[in-house]
Protein backbone atom coordinates (compact mmCIF):
# COMPACT_ATOMS: atom_id res chain seq x y z
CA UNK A 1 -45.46 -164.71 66.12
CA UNK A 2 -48.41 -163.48 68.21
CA UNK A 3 -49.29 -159.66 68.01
CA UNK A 4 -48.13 -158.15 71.89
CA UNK A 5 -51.86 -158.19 72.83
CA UNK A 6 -52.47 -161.99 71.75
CA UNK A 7 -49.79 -163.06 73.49
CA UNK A 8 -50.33 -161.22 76.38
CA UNK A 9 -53.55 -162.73 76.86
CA UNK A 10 -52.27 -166.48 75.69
CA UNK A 11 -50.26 -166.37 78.72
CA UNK A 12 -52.90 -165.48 81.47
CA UNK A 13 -55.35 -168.65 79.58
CA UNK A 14 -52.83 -170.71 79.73
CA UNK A 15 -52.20 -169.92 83.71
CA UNK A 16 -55.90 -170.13 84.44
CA UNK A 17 -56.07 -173.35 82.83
CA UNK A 18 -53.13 -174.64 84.18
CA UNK A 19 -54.06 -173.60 87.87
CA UNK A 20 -57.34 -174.96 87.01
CA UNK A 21 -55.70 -178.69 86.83
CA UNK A 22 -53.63 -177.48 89.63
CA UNK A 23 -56.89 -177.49 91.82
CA UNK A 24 -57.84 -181.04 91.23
CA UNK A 25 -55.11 -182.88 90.88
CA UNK A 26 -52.16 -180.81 92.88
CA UNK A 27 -50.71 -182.87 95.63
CA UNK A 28 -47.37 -182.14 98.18
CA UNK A 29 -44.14 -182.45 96.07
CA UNK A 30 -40.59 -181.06 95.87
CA UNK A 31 -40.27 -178.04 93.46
CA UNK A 32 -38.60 -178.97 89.87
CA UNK A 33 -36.04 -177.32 88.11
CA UNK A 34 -37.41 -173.83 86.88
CA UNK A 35 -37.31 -175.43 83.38
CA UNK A 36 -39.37 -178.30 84.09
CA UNK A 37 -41.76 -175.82 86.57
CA UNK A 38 -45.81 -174.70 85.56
CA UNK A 39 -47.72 -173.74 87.96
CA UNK A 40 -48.00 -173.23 91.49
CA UNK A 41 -46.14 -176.16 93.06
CA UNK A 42 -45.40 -176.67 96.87
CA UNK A 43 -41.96 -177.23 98.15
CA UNK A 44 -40.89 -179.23 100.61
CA UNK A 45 -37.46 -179.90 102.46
CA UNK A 46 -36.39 -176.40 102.36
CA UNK A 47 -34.99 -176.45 105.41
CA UNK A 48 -35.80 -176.99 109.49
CA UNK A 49 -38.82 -174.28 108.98
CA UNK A 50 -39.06 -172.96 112.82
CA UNK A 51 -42.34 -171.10 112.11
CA UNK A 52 -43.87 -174.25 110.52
CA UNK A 53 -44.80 -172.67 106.97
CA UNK A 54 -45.22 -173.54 104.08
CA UNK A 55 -43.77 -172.72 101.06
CA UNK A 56 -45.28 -172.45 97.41
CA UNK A 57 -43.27 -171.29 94.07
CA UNK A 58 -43.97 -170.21 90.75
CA UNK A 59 -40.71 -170.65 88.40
CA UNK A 60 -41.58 -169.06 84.61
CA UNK A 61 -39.94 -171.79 81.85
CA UNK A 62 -36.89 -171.46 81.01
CA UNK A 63 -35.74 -169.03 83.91
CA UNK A 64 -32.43 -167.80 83.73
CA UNK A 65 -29.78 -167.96 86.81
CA UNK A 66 -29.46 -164.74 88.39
CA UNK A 67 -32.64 -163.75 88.06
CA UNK A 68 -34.93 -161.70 90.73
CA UNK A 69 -37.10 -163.02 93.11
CA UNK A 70 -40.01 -161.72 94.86
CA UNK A 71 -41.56 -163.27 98.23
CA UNK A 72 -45.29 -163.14 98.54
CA UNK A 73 -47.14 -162.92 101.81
CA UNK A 74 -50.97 -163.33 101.83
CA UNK A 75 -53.08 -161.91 103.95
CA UNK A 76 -55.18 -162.79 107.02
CA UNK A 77 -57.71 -165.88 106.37
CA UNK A 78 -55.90 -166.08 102.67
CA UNK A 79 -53.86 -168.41 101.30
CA UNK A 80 -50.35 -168.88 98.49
CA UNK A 81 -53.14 -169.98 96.23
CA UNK A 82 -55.38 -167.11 96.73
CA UNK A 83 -52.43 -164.69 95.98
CA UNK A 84 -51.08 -166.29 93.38
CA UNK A 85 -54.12 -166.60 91.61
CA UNK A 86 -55.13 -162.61 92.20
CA UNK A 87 -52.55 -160.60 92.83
CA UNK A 88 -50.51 -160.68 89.35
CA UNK A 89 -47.33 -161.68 90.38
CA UNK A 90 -47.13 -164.54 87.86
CA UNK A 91 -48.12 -162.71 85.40
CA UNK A 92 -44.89 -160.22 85.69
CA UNK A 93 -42.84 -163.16 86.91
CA UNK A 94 -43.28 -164.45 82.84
CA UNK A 95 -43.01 -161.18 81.20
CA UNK A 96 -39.80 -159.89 82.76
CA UNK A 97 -38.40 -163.15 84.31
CA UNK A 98 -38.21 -163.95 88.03
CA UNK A 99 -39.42 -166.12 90.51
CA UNK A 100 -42.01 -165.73 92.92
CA UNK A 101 -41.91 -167.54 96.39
CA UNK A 102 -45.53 -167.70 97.80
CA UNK A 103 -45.11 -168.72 101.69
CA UNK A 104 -48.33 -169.93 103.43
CA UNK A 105 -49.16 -170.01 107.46
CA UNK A 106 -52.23 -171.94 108.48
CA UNK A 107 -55.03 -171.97 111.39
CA UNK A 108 -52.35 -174.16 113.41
CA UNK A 109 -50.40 -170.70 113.78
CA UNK A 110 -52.92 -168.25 113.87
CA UNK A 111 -56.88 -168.83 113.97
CA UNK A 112 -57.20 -166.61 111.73
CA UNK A 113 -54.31 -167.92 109.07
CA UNK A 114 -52.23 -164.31 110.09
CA UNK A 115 -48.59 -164.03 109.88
CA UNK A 116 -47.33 -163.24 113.35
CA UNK A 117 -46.20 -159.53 112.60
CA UNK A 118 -46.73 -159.09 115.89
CA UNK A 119 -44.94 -161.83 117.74
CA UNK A 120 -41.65 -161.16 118.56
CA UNK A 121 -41.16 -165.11 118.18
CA UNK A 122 -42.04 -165.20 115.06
CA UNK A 123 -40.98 -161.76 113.50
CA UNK A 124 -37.62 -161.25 114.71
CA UNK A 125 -33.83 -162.58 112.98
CA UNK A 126 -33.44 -165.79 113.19
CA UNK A 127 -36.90 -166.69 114.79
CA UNK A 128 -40.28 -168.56 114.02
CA UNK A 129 -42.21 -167.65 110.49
CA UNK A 130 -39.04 -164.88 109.60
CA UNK A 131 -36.42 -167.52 110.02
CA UNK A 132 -38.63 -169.96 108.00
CA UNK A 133 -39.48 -167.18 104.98
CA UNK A 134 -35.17 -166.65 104.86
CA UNK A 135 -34.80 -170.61 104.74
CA UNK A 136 -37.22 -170.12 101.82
CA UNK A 137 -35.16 -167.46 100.03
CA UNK A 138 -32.01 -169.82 100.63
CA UNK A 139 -33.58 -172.90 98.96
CA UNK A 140 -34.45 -170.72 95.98
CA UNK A 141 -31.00 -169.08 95.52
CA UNK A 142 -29.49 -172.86 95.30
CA UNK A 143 -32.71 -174.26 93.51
CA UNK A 144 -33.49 -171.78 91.26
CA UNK A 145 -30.28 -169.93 91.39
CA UNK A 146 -32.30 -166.49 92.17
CA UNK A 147 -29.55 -163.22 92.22
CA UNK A 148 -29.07 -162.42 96.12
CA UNK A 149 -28.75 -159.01 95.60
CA UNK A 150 -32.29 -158.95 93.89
CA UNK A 151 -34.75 -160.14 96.30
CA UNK A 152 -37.54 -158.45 97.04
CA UNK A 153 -40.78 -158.91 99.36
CA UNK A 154 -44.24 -157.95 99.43
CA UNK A 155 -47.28 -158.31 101.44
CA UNK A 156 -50.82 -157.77 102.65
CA UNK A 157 -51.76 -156.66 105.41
CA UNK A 158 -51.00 -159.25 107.94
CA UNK A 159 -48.68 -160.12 104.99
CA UNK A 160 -47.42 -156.46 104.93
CA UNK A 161 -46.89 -156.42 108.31
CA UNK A 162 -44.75 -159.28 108.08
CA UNK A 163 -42.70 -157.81 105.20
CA UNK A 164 -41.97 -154.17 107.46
CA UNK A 165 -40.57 -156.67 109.79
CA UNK A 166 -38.72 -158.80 107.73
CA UNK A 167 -37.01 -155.04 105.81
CA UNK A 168 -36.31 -154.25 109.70
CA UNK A 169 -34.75 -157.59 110.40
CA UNK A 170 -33.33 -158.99 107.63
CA UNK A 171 -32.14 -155.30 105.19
CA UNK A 172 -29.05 -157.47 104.08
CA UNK A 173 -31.51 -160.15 102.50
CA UNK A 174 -34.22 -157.63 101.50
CA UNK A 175 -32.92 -155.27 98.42
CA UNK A 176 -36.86 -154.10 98.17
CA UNK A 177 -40.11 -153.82 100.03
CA UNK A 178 -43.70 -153.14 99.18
CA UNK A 179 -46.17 -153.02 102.04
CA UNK A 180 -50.07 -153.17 101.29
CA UNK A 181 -52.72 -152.06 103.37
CA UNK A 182 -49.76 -153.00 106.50
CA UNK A 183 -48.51 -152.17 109.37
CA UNK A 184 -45.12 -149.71 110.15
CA UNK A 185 -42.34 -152.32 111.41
CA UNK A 186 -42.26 -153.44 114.90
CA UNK A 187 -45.72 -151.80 115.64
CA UNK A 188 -46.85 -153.86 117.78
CA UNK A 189 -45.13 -156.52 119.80
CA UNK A 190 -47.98 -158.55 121.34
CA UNK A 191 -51.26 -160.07 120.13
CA UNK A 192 -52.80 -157.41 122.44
CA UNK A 193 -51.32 -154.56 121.13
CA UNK A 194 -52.04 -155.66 117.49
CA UNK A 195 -55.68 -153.78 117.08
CA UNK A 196 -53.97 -150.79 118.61
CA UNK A 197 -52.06 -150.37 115.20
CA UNK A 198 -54.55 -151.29 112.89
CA UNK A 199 -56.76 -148.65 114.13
CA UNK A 200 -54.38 -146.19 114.88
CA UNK A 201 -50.76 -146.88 115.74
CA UNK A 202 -48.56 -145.17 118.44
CA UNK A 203 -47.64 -141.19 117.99
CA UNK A 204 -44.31 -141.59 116.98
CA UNK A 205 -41.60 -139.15 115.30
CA UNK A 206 -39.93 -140.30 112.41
CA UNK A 207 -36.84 -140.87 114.52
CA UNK A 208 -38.74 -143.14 117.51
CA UNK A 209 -40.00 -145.57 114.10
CA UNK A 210 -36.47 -145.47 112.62
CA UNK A 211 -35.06 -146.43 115.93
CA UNK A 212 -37.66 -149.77 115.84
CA UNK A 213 -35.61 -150.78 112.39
CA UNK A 214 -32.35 -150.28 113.41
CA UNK A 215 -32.94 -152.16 117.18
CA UNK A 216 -34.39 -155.11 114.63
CA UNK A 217 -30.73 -155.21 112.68
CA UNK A 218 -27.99 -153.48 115.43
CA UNK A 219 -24.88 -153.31 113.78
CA UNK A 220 -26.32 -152.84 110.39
CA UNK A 221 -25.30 -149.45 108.31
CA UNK A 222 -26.64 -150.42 104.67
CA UNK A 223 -27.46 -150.21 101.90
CA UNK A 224 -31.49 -150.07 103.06
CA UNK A 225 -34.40 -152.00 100.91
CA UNK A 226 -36.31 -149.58 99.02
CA UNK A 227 -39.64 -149.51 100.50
CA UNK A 228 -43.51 -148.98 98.60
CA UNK A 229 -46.59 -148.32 100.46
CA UNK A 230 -49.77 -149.23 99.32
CA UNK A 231 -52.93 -147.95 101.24
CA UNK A 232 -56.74 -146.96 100.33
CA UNK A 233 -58.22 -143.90 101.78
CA UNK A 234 -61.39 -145.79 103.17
CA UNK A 235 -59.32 -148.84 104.73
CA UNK A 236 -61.10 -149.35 108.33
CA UNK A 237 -59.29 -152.59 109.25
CA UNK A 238 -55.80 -150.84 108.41
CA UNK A 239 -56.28 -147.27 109.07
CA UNK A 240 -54.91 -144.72 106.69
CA UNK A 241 -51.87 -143.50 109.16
CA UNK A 242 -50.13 -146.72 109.05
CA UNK A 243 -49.43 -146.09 105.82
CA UNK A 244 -47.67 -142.19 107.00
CA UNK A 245 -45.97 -143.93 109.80
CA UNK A 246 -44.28 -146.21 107.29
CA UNK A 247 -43.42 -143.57 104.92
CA UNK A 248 -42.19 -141.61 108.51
CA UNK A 249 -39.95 -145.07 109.71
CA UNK A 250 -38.58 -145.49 105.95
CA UNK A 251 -37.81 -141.85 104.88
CA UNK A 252 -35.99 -141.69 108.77
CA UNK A 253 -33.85 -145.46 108.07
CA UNK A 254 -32.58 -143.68 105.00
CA UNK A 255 -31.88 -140.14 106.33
CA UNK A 256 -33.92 -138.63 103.82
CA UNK A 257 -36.74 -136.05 104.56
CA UNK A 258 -40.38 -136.62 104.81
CA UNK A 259 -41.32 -133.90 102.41
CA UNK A 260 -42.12 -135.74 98.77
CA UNK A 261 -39.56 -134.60 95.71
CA UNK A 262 -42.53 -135.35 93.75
CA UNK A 263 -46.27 -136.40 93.54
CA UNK A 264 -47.88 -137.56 90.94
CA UNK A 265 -51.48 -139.15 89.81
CA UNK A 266 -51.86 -142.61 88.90
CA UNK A 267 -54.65 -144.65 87.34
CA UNK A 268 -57.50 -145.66 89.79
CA UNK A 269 -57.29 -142.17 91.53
CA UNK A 270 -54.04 -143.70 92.50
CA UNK A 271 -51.24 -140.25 93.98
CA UNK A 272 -48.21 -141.53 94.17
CA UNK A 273 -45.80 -139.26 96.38
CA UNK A 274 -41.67 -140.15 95.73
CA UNK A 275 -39.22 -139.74 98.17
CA UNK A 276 -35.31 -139.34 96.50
CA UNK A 277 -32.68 -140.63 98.09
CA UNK A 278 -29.26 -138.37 97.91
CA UNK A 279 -28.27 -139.65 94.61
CA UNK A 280 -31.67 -138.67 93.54
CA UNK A 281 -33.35 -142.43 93.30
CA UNK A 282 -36.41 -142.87 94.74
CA UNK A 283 -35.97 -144.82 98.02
CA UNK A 284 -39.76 -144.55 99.41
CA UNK A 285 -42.62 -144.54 97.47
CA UNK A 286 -46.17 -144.11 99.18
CA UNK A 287 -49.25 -144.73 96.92
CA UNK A 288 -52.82 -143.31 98.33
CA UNK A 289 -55.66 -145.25 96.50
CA UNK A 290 -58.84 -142.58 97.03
CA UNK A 291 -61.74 -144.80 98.52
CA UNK A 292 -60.06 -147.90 98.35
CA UNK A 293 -61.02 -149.83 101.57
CA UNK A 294 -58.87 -152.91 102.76
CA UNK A 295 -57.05 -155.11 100.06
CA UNK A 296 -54.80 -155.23 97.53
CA UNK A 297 -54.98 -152.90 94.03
CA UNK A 298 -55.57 -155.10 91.45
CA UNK A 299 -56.78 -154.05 87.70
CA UNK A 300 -58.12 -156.87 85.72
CA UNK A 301 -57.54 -157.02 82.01
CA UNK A 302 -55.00 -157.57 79.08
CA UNK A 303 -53.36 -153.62 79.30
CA UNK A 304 -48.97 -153.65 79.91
CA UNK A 305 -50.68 -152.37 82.96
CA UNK A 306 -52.98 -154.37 84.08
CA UNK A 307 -53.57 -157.42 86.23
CA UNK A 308 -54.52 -159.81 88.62
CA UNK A 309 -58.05 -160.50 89.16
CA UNK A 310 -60.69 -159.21 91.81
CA UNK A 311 -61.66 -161.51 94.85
CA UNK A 312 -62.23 -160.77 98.68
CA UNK A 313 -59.31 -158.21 99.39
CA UNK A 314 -58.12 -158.17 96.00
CA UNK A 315 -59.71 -154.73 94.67
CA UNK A 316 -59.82 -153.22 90.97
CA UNK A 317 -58.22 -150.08 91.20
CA UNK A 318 -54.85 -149.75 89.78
CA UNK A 319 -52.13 -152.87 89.48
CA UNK A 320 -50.00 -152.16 92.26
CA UNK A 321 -47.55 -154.97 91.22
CA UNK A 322 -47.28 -153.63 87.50
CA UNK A 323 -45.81 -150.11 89.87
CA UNK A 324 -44.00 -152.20 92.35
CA UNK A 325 -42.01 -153.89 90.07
CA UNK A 326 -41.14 -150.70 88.02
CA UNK A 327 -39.95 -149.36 91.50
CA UNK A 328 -37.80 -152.25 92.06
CA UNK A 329 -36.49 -152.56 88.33
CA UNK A 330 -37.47 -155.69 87.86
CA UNK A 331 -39.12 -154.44 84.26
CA UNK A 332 -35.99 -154.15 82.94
CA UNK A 333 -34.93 -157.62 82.30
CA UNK A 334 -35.08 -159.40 78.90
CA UNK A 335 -38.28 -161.88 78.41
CA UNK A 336 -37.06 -165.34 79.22
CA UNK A 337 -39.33 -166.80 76.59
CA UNK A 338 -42.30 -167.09 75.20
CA UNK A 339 -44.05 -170.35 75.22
CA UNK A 340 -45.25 -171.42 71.55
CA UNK A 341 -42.71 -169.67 69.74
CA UNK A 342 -39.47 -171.30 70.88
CA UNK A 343 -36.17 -169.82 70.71
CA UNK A 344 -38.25 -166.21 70.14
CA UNK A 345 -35.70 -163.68 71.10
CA UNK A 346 -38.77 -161.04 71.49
CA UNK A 347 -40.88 -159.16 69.74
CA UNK A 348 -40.23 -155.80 69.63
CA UNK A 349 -43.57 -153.80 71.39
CA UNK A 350 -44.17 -157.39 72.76
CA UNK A 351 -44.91 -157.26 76.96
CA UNK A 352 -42.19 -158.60 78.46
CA UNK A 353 -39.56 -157.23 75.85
CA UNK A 354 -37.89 -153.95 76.53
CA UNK A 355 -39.31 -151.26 74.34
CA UNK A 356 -37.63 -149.62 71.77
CA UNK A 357 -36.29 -146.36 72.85
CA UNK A 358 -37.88 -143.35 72.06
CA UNK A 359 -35.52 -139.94 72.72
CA UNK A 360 -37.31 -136.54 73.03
CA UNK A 361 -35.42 -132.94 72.93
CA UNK A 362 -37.15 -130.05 74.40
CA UNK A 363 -37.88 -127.61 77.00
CA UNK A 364 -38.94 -128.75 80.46
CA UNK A 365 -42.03 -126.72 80.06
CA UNK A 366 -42.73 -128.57 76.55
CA UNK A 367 -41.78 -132.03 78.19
CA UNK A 368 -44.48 -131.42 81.12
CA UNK A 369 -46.72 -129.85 78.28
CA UNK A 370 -46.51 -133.12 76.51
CA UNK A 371 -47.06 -135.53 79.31
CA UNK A 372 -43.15 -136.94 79.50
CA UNK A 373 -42.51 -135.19 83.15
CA UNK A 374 -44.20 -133.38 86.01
CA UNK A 375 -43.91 -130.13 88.19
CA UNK A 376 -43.64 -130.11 91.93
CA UNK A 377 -42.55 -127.44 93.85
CA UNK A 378 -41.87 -125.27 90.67
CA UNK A 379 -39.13 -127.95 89.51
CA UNK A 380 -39.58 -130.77 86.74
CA UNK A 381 -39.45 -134.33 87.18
CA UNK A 382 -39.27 -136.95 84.28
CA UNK A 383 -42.26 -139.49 84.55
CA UNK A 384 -41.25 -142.77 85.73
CA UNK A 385 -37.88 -142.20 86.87
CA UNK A 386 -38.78 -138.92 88.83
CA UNK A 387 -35.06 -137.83 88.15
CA UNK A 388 -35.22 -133.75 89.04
CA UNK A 389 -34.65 -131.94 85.78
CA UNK A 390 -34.57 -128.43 87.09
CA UNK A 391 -36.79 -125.47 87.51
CA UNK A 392 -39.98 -125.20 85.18
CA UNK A 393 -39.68 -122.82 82.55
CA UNK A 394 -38.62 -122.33 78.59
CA UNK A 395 -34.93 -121.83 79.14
CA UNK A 396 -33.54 -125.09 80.43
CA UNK A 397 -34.02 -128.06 77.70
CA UNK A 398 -33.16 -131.77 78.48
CA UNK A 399 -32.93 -134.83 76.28
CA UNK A 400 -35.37 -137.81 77.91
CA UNK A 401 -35.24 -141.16 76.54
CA UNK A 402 -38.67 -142.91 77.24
CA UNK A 403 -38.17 -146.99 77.96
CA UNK A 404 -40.31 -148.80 78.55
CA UNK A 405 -43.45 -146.70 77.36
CA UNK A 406 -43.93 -143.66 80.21
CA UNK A 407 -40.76 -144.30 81.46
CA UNK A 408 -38.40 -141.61 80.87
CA UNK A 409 -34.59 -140.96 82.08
CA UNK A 410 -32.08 -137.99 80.83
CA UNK A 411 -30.29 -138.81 78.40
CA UNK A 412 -28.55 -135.26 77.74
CA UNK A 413 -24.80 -137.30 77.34
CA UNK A 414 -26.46 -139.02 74.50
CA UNK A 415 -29.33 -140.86 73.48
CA UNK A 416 -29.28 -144.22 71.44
CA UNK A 417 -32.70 -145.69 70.03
């Protein structure tokens, strides 16, 4: 068996060189089984496809039904390849087991190969490129037997915009959202109006955005997707209060205030501000990259959390899908398998594998004091799970249990390594 590291970084070679072949020799076919899948292969046939897109998938070997899987909207003059090459989906999609849907839109929709986030034709229910991306979530459920309740979406700008819209429009398809350097839902609703949000959208309260999610799905009383926000500092083609007017919208959807019940710093001068729901989950999750201009946080490298790999709009700060798919859970599935070593039931330590537990006993000053949680507002807050733990001082003592590493949960009831 490979040390975690080595295998690791067998995996990515093995992608590049795989989507190496993939770029001479790839030509328009119907997705296999997951089993028989490598690679980024088109699909076709997935159904009538209203907003005339196309759709791409990556399937890991040896997927298991019911697994996750995560939609992946480029962004403006990108394409599925582009993203699936850069943005580290694939790499997560092998080490804790889901599939990745990559949809594509061309210069025959937009000059500029933009998803129409602002086109009420084509980002509404049951219309144009939204219609088409839930046709594609369909065809992987019965192809790839994905786990309804886990499907998730995520975006880039253009791409990002497109995923607010498709939380607002489709929340009973949508368990998760993560929106990068995008637009608040329903911003905009004309071509015209588009550069009006980018560079500044509309003065809204928190109510007036909620309202624009709730018109999208009338009727519709929950559960919401759980929403991340992604946005540099120093982004001038998707200014900086898109990203508050999507924490504003999201907070308001799920009733929850827009004052954080905890901030923390991140890697890449990263602050990552958590907003609890009433059972004390996080629900929204907004993630301020200092000086980050207009792309997507990517951190090249072998690290548990690192990946993707830099390109135009692709920028090495921090791996926002490595924190994504913490937020969504998706980390804590078992590794479907490990090509090379078949029938490998996992390494313990190896990436992919959950990590043996680790329980810690002490004060919440000590836990802070040792890096397992954080102080906000003079309470405690275990890392990773942001659960609140109580006021910080020496007299109240908790039992965290840390899995995976810097992931920590109470585990006063018990605690099991």
């Amino acid at each position: 068996m490979r040390p975690p590291i080595l295998k690791r970084l067998f995996r990515r070679l093995a992608a590049t060189a795989v989507l190496g072949l993939l770029a001479a020799t790839l030509s328009v076919t119907t997705a296999q089984p997951a089993a028989a899948a490598a690679g980024l292969q088109q699909v076709t046939g997935f159904g009538s496809n209203p907003g005339n897109l196309q759709m791409y998938a990556y399937t890991p070997a040896g997927l298991p039904a019911k697994a996750p899987l995560v939609v992946a909207l480029h962004g403006c003059t990108q394409t599925a390849n582009a993203y699936y090459t850069s943005s580290g989906w694939p790499e997560y999609a092998d080490e804790w087991g889901f599939a990745v849907v990559f949809p594509q839109t061309t210069s025959a929709n937009n000059a500029l190969s933009c998803f129409g986030w602002f086109d009420p034709n084509e980002d509404t229910r049951g219309k144009g490129e939204a219609a088409s991306i839930v046709q594609m979530v369909d065809y992987a459920k019965k192809t790839y037997g994905s786990d309804g309740r886990r499907v998730y979406v995520t975006g880039l700008s253009a791409g990002g915009g497109m995923t607010a819209d498709l939380l607002a429009a489709y929340p009973d398809v949508f368990a998760g959202g993560s929106v990068a350097s995008g637009l608040p839902a329903q911003c905009a609703t004309s071509q015209a109006a588009a550069s009006g949000c980018q560079y500044g959208p509309q003065s809204l309260t928190p109510a007036q955005w909620g309202d624009k999610v709730r018109a999208a799905s009338p009727g519709y009383s929950g559960p919401w997707p759980r929403v991340a926000i992604w946005q540099g500092t120093s982004d001038y083609t998707v200014y900086p209060a898109n990203a508050t007017a999507l924490r504003d919208q999201w907070t308001n959807v799920w009733g929850i205030s827009q004052t954080p019940s905890s901030t923390d710093s991140l890697p890449g001068s990263t602050t990552r501000t958590v907003y609890n729901d009433a059972s004390g989950k996080p629900a929204v999750e907004m993630y301020s990259v200092s000086g980050m201009g207009h792309g997507l946080p990517v951190s090249p490298g072998s690290g548990d959390r690192q990946c993707g790999s830099t390109a135009a709009y692709f920028l090495n700060t921090i791996c926002s899908t490595y924190y994504t798919g913490v937020f969504w859970g998706l980390d804590g599935g078992t590794e479907p398998g490990d090509p090379g070593d078949p029938g490998d039931p996992g390494d313990p330590g190896d990436p992919g594998d959950p990590d043996p537990a680790q329980c810690y006993t002490a004060t919440n000053y000590a836990h802070v004091t040792a890096g397992r949680a954080h102080m906000s507002g003079g309470y405690v807050y275990a890392n990773g799970s942001n659960q609140n733990m109580g006021l910080y001082n020496v007299f109240l003592s908790h039992t965290l249990k840390e899995t995976p590493a810097g992931y920590f949960v109470i585990a006063d009831s018990g605690c099991t390594a």
